[in-house]
Protein backbone atom coordinates (compact mmCIF):
# COMPACT_ATOMS: atom_id res chain seq x y z
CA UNK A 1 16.56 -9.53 -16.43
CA UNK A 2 17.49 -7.66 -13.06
CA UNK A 3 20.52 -5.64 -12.46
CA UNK A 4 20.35 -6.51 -8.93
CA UNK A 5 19.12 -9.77 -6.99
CA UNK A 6 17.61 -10.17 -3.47
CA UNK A 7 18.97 -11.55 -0.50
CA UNK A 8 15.53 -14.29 -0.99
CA UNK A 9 15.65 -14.96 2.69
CA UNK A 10 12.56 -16.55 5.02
CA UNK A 11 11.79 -12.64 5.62
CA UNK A 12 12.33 -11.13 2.56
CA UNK A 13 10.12 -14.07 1.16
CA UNK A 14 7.29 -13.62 3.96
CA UNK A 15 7.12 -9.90 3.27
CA UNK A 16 6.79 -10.22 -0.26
CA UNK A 17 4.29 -12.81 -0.08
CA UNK A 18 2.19 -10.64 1.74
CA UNK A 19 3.18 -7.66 -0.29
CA UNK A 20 1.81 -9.95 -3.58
CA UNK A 21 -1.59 -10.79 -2.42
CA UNK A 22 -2.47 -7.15 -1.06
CA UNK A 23 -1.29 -5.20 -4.66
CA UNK A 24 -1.99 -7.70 -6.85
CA UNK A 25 0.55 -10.44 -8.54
CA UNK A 26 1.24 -8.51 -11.88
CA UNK A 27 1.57 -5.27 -10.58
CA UNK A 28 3.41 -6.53 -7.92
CA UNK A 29 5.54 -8.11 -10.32
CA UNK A 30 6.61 -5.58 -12.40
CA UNK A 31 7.04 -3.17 -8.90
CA UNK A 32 9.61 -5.68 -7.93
CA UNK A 33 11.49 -5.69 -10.73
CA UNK A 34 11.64 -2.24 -11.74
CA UNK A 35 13.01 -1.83 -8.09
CA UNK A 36 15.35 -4.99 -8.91
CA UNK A 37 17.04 -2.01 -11.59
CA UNK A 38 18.71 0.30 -8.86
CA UNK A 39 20.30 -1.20 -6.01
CA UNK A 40 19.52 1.69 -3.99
CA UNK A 41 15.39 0.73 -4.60
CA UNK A 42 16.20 -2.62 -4.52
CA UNK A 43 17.87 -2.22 -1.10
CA UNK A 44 14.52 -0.15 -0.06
CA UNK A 45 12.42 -2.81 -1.36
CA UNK A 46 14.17 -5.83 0.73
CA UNK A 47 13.95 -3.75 3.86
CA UNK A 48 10.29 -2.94 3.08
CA UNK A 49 9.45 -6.74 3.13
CA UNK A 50 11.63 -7.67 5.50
CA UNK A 51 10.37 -5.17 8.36
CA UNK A 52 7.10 -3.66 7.11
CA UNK A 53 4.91 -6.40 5.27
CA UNK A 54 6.64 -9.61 7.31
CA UNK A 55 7.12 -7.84 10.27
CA UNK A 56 4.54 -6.24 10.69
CA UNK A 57 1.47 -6.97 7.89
CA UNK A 58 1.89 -10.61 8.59
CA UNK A 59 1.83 -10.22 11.96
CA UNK A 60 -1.50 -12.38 14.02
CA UNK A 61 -3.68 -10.18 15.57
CA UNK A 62 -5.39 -7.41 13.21
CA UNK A 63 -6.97 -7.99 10.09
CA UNK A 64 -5.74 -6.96 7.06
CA UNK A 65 -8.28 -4.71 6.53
CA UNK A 66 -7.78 -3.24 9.84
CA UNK A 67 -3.99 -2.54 9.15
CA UNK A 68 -5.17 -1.02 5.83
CA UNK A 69 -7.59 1.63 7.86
CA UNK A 70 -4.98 2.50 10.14
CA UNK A 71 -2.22 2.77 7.27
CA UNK A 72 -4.21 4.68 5.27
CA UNK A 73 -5.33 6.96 8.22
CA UNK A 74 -1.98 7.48 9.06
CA UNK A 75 -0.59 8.34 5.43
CA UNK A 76 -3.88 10.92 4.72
CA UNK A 77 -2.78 12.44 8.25
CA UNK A 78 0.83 12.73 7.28
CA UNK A 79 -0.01 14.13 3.61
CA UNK A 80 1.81 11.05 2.42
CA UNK A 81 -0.37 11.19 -1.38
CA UNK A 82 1.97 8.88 -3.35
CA UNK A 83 2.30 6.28 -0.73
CA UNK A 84 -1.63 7.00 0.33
CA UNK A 85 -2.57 5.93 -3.09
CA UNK A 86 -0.94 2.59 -3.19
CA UNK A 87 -2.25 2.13 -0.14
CA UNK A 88 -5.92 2.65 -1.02
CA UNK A 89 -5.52 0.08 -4.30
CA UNK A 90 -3.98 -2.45 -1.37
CA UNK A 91 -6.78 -1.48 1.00
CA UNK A 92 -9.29 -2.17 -1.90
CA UNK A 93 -7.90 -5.93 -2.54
CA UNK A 94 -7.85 -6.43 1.58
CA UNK A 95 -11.71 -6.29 1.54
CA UNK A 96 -12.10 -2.20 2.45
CA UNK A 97 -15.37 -1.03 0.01
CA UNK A 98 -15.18 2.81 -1.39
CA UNK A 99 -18.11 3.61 1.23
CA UNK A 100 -15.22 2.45 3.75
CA UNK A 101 -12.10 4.54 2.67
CA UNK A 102 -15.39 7.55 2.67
CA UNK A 103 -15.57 7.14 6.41
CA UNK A 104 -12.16 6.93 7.16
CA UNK A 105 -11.51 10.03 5.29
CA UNK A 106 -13.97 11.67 7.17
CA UNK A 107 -12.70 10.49 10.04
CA UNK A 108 -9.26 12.11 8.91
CA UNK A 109 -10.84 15.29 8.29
CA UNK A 110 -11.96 15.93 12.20
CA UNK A 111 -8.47 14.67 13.78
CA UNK A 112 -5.88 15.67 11.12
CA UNK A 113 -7.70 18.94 9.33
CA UNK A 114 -9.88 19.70 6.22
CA UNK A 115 -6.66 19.86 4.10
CA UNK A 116 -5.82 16.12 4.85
CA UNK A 117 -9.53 14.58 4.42
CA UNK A 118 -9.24 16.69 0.85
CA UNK A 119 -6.02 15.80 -0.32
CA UNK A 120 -7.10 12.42 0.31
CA UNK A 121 -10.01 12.10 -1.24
CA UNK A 122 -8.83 13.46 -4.20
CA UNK A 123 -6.10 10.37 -4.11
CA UNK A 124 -8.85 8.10 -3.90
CA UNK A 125 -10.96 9.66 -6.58
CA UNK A 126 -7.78 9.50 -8.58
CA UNK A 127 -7.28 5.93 -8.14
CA UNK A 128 -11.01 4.72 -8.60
CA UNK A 129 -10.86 6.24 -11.67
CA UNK A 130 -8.14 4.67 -12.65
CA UNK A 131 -9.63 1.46 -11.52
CA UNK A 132 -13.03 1.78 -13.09
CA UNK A 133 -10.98 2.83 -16.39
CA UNK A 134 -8.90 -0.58 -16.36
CA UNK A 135 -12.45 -2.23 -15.76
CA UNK A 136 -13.82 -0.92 -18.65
């Protein structure tokens, strides 16, 4: 059970629709509710569907994979590693291939610096290992 509930509005419920199909429903799942424990995450997570993944992820016009390219350009420019690696698991399940994510961070490494490409390829290394490991 929750400590805290969500304001389940049409937004909050786009956004987390959205949020669902890109990370996966049981890791989604438990994401939601561990951030249902704190109402200050919980408050973070409502905005987050509200203005990022309804807002904005559900929005006509760009692919899904597109949005992932540019968010996870935009987080290995930034040095954003947590945030990068949820991103690249999300960018994974919205059709982007490892060969992909390669490009873009190579991409990365001419417009944002050396130091950004390798930061985040070591994120994605991290997480395909990860991945491969849950695969057997």
């Amino acid at each position: 059970m929750t400590k805290y509930s969500y304001d389940e509005n049409e937004a909050f419920k786009a956004g987390r629709d959205v949020w669902f199909e890109m990370r996966g429903p049981a890791a989604a799942q438990v994401a939601l509710d561990q951030a249902a424990e704190h109402e200050m995450s919980r408050d973070l997570r409502q905005f987050l569907f509200e203005h990022c993944f309804a807002a904005v992820w559900a929005r006509p016009g760009l692919e899904r994979s597109t949005r992932s390219i540019i968010t996870i350009s935009v987080l290995a420019a930034a040095g954003r590693i947590e945030e990068l690696k949820s991103h690249i698991r999300m960018g994974l399940n919205n059709g982007l291939t490892r060969e992909q994510l390669k490009e873009v961070f190579l991409h990365v490494g001419v417009y944002a610096g050396a130091p950004a490409a390798v930061a985040a390829v070591r994120a994605a290394m991290e997480e395909f290992t990860a991945l491969d490991k849950a695969k057997g």
